[in-house]
N, C-alpha and C. Protein backbone atom coordinates (compact mmCIF):
# COMPACT_ATOMS: atom_id res chain seq x y z
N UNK A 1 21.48 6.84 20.16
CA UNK A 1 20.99 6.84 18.78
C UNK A 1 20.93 8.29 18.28
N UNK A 2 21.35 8.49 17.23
CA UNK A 2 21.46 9.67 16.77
C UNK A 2 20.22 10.37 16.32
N UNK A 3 19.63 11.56 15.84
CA UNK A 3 18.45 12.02 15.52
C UNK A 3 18.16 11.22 14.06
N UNK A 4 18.72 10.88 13.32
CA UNK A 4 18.52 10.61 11.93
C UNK A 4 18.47 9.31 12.01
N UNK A 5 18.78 8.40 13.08
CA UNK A 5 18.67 7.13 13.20
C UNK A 5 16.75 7.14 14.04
N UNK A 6 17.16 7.77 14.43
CA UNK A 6 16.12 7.81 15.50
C UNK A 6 14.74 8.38 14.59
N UNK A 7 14.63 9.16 13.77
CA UNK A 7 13.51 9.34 12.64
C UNK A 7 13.54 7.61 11.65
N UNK A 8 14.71 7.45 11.12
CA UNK A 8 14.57 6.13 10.13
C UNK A 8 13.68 5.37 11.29
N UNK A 9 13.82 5.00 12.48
CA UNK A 9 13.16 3.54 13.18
C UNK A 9 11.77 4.45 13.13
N UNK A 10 11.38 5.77 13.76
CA UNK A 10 10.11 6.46 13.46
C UNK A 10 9.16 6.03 12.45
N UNK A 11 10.73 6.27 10.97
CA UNK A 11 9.56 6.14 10.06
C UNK A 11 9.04 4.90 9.70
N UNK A 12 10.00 3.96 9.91
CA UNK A 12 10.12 2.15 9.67
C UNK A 12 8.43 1.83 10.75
N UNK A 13 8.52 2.52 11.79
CA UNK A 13 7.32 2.20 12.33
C UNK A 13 6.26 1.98 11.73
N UNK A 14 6.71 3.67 11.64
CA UNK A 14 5.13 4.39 10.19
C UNK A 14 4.55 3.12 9.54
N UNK A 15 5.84 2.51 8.76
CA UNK A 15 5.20 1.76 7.43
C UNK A 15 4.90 0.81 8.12
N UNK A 16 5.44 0.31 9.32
CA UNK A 16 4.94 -1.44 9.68
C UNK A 16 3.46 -1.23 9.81
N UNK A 17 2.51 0.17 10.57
CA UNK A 17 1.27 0.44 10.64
C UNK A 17 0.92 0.48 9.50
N UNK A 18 1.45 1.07 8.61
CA UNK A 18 0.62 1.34 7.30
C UNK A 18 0.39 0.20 6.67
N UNK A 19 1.25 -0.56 6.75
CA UNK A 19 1.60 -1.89 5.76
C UNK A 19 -0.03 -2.88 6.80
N UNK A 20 0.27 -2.71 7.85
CA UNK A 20 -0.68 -3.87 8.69
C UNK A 20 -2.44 -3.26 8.51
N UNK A 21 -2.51 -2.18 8.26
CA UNK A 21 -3.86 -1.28 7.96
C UNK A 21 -4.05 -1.47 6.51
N UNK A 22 -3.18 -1.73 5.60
CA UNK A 22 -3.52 -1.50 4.41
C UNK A 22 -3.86 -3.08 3.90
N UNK A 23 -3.08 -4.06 4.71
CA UNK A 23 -3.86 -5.69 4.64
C UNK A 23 -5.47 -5.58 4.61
N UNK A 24 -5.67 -5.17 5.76
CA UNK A 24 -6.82 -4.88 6.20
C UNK A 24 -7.55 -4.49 5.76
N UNK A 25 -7.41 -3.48 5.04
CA UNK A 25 -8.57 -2.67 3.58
C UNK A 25 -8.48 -3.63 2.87
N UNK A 26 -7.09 -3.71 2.70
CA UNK A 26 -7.61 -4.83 1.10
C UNK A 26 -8.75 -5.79 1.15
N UNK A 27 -8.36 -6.26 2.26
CA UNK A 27 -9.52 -7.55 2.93
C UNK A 27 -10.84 -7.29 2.39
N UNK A 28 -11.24 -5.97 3.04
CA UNK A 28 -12.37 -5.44 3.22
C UNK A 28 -12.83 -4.98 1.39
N UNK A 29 -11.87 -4.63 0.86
CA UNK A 29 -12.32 -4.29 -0.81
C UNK A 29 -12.39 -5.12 -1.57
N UNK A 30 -11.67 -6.39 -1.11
CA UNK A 30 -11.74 -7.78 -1.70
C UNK A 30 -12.80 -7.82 -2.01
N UNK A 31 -13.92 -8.07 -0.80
CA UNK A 31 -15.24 -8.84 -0.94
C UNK A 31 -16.00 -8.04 -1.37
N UNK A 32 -15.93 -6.87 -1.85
CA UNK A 32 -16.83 -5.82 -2.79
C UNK A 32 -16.68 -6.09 -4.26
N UNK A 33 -15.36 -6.25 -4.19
CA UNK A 33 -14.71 -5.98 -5.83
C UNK A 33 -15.69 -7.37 -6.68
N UNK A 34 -15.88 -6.65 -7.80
CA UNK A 34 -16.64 -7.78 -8.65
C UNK A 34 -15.52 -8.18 -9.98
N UNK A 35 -14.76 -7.30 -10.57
CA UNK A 35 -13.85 -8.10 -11.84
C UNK A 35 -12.79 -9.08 -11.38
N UNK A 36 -12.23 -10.34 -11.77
CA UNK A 36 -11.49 -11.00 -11.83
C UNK A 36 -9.94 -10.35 -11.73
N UNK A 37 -9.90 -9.85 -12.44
CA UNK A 37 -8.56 -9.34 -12.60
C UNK A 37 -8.40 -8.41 -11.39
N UNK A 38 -9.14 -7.77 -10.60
CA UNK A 38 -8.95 -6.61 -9.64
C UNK A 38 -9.06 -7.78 -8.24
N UNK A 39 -10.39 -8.39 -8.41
CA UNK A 39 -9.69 -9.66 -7.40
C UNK A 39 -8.51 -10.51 -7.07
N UNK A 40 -8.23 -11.14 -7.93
CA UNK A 40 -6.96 -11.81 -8.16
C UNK A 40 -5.77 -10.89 -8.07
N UNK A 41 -5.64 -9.17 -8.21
CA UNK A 41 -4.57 -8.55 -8.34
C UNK A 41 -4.72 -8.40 -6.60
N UNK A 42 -5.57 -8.08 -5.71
CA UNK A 42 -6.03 -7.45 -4.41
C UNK A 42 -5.34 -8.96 -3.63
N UNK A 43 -5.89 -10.48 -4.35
CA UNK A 43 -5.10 -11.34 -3.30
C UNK A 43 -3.72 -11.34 -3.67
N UNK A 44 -3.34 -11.15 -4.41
CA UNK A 44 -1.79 -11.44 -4.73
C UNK A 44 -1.49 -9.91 -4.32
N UNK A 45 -1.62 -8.92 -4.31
CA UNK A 45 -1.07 -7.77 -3.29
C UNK A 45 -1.18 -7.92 -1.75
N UNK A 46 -2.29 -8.92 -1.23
CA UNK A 46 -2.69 -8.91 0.23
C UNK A 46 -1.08 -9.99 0.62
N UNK A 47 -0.82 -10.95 -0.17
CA UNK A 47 -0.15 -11.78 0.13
C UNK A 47 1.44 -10.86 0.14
N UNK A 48 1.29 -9.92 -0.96
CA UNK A 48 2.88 -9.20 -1.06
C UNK A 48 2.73 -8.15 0.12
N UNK A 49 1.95 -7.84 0.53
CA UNK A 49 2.24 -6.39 1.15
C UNK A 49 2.62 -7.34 2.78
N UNK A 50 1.86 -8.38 2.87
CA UNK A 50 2.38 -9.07 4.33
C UNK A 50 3.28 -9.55 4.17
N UNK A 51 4.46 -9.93 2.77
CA UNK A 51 5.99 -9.59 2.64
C UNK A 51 6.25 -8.49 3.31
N UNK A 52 5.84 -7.01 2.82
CA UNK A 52 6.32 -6.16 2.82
C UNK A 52 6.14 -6.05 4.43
N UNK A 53 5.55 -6.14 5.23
CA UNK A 53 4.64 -5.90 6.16
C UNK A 53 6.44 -6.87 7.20
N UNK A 54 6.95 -7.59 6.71
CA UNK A 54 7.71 -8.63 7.59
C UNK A 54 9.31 -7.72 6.90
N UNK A 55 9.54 -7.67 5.94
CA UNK A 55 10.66 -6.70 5.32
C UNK A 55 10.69 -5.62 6.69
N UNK A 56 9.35 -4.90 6.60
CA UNK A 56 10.08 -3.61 7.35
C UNK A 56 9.96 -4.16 8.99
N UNK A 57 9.71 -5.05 9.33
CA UNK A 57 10.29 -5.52 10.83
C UNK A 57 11.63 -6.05 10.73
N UNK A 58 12.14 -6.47 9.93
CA UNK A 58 13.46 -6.95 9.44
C UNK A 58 14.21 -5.55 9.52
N UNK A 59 14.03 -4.53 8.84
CA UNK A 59 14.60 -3.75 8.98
C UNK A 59 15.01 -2.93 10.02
N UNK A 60 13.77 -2.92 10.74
CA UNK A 60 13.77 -2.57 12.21
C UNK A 60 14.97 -3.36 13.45
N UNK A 61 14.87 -4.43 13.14
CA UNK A 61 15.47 -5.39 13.91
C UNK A 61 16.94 -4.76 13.58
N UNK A 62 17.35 -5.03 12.06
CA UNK A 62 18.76 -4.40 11.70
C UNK A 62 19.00 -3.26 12.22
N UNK A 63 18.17 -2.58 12.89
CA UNK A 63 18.16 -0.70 13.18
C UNK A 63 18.17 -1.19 15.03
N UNK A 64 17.79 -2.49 15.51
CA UNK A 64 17.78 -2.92 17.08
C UNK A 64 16.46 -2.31 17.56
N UNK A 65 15.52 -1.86 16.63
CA UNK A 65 14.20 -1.57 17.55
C UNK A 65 13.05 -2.82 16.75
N UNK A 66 11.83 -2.60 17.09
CA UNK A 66 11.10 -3.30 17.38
C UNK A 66 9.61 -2.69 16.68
N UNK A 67 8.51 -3.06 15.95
CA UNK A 67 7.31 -2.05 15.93
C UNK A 67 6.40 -1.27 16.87
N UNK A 68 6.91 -1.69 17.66
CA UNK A 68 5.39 -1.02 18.72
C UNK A 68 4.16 -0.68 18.47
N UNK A 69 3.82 0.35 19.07
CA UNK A 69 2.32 0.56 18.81
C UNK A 69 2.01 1.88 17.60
N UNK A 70 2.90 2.19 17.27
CA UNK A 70 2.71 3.56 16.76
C UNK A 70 1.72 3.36 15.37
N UNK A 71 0.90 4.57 15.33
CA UNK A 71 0.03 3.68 14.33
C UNK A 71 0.02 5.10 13.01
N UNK A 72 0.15 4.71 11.91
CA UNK A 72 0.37 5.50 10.72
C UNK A 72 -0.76 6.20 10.50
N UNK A 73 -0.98 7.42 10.94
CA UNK A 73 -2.46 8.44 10.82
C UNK A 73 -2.59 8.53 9.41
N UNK A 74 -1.72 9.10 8.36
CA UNK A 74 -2.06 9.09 7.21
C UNK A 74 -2.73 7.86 6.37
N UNK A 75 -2.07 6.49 6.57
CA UNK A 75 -2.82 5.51 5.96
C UNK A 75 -4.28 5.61 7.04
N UNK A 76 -4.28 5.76 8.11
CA UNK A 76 -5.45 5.45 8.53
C UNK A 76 -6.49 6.39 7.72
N UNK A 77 -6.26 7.92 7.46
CA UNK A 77 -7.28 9.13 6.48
C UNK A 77 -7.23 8.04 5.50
N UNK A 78 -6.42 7.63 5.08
CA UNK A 78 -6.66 7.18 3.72
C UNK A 78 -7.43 5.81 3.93
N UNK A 79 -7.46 4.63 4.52
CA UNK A 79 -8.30 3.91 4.52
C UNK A 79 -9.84 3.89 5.18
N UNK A 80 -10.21 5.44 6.03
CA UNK A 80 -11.23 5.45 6.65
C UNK A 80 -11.67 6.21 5.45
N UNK A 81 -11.02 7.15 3.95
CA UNK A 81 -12.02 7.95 3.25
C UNK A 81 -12.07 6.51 2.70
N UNK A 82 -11.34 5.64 2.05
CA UNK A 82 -11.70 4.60 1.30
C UNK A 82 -12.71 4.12 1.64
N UNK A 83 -13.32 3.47 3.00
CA UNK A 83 -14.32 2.64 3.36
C UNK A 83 -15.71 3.84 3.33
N UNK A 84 -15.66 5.35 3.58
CA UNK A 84 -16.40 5.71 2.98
C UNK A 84 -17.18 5.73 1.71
N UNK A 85 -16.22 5.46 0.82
CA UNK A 85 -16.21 6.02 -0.87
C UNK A 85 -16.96 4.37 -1.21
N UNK A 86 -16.25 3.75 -0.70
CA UNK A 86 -17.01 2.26 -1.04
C UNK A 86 -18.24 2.01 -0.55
N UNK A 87 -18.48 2.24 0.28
CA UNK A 87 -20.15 2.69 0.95
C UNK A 87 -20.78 3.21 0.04
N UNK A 88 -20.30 4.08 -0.55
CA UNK A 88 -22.00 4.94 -1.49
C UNK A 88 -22.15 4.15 -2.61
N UNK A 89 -21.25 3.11 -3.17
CA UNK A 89 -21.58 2.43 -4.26
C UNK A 89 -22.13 1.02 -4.75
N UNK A 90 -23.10 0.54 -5.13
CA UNK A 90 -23.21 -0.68 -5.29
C UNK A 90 -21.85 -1.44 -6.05
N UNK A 91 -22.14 -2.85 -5.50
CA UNK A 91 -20.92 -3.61 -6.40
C UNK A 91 -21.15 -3.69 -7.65
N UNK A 92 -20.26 -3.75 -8.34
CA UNK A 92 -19.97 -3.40 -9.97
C UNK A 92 -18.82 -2.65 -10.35
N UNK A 93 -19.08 -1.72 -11.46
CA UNK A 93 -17.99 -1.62 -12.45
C UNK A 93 -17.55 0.08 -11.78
N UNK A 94 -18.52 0.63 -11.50
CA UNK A 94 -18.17 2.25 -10.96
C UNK A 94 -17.39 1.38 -9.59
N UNK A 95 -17.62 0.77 -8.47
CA UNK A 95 -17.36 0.23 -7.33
C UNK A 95 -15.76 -0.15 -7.43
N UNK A 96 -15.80 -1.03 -8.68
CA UNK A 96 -14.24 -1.63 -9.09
C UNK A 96 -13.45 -0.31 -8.94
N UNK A 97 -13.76 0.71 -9.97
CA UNK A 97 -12.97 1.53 -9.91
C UNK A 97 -12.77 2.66 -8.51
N UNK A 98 -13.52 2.65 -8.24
CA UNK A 98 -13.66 3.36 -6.70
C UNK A 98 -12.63 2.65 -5.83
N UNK A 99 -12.41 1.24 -5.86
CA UNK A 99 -11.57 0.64 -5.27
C UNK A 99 -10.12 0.83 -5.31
N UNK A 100 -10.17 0.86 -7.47
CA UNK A 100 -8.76 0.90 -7.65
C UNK A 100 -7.70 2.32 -7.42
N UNK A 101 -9.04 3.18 -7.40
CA UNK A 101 -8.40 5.07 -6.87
C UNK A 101 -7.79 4.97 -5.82
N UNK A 102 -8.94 4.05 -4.61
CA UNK A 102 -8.72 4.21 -3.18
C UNK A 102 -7.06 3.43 -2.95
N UNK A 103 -6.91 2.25 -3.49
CA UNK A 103 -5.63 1.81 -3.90
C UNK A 103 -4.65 2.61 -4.30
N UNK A 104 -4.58 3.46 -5.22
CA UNK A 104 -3.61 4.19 -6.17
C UNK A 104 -3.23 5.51 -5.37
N UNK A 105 -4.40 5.69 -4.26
CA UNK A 105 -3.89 6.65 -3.42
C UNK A 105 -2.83 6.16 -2.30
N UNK A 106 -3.45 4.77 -1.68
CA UNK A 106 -2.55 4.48 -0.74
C UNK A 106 -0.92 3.93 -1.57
N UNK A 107 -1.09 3.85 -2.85
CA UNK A 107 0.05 2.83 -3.23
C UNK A 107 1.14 4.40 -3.40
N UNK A 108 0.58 5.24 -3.91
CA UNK A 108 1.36 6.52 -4.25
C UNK A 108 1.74 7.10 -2.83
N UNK A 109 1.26 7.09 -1.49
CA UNK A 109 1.50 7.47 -0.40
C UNK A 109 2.88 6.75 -0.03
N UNK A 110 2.47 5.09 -0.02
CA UNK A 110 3.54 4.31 0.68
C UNK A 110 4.97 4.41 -0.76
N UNK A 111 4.88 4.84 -1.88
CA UNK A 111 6.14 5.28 -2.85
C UNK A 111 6.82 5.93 -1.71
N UNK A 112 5.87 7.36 -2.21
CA UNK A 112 6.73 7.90 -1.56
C UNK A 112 7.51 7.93 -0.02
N UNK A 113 6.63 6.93 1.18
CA UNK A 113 7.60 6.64 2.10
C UNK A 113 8.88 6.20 1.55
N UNK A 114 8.43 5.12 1.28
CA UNK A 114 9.25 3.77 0.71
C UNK A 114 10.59 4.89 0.17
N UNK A 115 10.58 5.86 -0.55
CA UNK A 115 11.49 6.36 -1.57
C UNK A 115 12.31 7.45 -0.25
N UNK A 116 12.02 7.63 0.51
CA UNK A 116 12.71 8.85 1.56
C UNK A 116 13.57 7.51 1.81
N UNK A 117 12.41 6.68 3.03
CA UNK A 117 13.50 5.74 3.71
C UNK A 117 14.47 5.22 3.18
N UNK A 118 14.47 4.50 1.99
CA UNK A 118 15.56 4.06 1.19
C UNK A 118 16.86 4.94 1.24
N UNK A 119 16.95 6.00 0.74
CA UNK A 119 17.70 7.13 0.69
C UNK A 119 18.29 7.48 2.01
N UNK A 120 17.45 7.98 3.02
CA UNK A 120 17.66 7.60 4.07
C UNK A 120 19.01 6.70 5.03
N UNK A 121 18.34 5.63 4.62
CA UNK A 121 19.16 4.25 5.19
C UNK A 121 20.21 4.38 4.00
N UNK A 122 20.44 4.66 3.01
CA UNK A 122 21.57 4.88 2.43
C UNK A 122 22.29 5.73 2.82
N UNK A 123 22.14 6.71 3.11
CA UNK A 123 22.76 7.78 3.75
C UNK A 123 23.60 7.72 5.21
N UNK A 124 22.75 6.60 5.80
CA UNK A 124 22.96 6.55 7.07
C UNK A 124 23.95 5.38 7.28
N UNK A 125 24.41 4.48 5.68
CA UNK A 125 25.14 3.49 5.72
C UNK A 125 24.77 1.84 5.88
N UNK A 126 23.17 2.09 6.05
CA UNK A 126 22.55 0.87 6.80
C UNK A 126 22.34 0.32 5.02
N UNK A 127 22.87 -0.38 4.17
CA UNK A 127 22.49 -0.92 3.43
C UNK A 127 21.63 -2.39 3.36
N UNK A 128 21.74 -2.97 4.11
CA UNK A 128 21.04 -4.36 4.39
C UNK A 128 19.52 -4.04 4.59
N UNK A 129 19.10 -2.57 4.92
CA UNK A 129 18.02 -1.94 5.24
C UNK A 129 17.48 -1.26 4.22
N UNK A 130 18.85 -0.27 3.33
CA UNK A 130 18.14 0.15 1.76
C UNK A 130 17.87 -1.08 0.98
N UNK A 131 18.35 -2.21 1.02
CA UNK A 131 18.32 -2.82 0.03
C UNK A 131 16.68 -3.57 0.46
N UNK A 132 16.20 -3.85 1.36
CA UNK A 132 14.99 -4.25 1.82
C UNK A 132 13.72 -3.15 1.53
N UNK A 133 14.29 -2.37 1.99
CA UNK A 133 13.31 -1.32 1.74
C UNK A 133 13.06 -0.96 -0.19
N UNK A 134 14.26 -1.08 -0.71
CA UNK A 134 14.46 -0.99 -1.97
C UNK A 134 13.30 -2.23 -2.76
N UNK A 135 13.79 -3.18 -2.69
CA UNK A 135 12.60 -3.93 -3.11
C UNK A 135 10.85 -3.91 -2.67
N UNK A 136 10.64 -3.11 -1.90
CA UNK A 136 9.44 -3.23 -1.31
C UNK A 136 9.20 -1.96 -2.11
N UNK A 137 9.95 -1.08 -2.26
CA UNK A 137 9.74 0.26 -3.10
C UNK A 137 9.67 -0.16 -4.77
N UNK A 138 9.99 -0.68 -5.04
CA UNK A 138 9.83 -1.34 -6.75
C UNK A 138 8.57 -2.22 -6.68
N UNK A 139 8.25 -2.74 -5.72
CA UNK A 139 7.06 -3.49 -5.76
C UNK A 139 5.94 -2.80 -5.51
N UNK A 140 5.78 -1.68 -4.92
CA UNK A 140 4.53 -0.55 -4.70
C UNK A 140 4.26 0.04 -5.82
N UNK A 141 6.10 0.54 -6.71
CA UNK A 141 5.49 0.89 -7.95
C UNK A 141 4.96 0.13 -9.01
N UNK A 142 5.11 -1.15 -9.07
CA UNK A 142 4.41 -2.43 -10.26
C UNK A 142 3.57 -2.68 -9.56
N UNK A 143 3.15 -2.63 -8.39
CA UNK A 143 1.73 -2.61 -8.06
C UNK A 143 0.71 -1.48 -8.70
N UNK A 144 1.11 -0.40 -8.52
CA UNK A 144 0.40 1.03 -8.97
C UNK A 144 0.21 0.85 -10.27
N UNK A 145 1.40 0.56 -11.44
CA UNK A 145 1.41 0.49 -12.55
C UNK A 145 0.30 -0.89 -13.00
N UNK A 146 0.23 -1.78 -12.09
CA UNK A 146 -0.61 -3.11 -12.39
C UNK A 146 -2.06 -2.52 -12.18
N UNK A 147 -2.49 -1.96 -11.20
CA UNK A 147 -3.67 -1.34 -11.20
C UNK A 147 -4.48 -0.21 -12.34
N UNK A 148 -2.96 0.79 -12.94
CA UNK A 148 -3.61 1.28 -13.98
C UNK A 148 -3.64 0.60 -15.34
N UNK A 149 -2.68 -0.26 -15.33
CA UNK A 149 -3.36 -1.81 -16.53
C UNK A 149 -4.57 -2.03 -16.20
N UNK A 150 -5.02 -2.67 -15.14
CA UNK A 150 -6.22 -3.07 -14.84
C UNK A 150 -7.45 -2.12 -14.81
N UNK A 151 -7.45 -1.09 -14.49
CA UNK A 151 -7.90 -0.12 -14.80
C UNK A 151 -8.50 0.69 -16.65
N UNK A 152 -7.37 0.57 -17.00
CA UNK A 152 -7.21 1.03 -18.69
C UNK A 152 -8.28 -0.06 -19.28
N UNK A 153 -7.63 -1.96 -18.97
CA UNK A 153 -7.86 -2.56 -19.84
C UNK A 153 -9.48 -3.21 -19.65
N UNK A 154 -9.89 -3.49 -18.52
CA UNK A 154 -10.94 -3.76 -18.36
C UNK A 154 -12.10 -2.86 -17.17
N UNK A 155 -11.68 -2.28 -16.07
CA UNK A 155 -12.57 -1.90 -15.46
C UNK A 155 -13.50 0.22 -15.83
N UNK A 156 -12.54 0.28 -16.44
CA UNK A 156 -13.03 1.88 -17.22
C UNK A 156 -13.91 1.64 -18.10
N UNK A 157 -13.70 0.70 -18.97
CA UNK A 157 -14.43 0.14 -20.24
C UNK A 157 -15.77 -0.39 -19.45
N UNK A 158 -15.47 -1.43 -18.71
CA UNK A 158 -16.90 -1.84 -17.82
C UNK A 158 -17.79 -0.73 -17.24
N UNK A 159 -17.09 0.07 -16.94
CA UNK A 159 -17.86 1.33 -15.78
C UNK A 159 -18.80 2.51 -17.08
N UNK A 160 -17.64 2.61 -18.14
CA UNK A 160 -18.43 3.66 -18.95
C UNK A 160 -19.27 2.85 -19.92
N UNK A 161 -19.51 1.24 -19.91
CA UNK A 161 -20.47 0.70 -20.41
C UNK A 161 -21.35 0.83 -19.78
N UNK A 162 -21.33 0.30 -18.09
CA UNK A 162 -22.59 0.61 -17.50
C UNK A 162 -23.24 2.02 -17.65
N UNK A 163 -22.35 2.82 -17.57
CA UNK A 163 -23.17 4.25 -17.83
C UNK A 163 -23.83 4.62 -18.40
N UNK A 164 -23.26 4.23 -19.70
CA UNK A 164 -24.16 3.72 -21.05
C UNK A 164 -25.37 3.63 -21.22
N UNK A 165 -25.64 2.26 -20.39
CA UNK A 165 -26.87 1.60 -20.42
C UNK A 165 -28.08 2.63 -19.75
């Protein structure tokens, strides 16, 4: 296996950890989150990202390796400050949004995986692998973009009402 093959399965790892850690938060921000719309967006992302989560073993397989154990340190900083940040807040409207940051950080992290590997596996000829990875990369970004809808339209407005009061 060549060095550049041998980083793509590296990084394909990366994301299978990241992708399987970031279920996992969601889980956990689910049952905090109080608006409708940030709920309902968190299960319908829990359900896409364990797409995404089966995509990049697919891809792996096309590449002849396997996930192992390797586990993505960066999503892990990022979901151990998240479960901090959610700790100091009661549930509500500041909480919602605390959630949707902690989100917008991990969703902007896994872009930019998502956007090397693609390129990547294009480069390297493996298209059956950009094109997998490609869709999982358009879906991180309408995820991100769905969160700052959700964000704009109802949970900012909620948070600087409570402040308000």
């Amino acid at each position: 296996m060549t060095p550049l093959n041998e980083m793509m399965v590296d990084q394909l790892k990366d994301a299978f950890s990241a992708e399987k850690q970031g279920i996992q938060a969601m889980k956990r921000m689910l049952r905090k989150a109080t608006d409708p719309k940030l709920r309902e967006g968190l299960e319908a992302h829990i359900a896409q990202t364990e797409e995404q989560r089966d995509r990049v073993e697919q891809a792996l397989e096309k590449l002849g390796a396997r996930p192992g154990r390797k586990v993505c340190e960066a999503m892990r900083g990022l979901v151990e400050e998240a479960q901090h940040e959610v700790e100091e807040y009661e549930k509500g409207p500041v909480l919602d949004l605390v959630i949707i940051a902690s989100q917008q950080r991990m969703e902007h992290y896994e872009i930019s995986a998502y956007g090397t590997m693609v390129e990547l596996s294009k480069a390297l000829g493996q298209d059956g692998v950009a094109e997998l990875l490609a869709q999982t990369l358009a879906e991180e970004k309408s995820q991100d973009e769905a969160l700052t809808d959700v964000t704009r339209s109802a949970i900012l407005p909620a948070a600087l009402e409570a402040e308000a009061e």
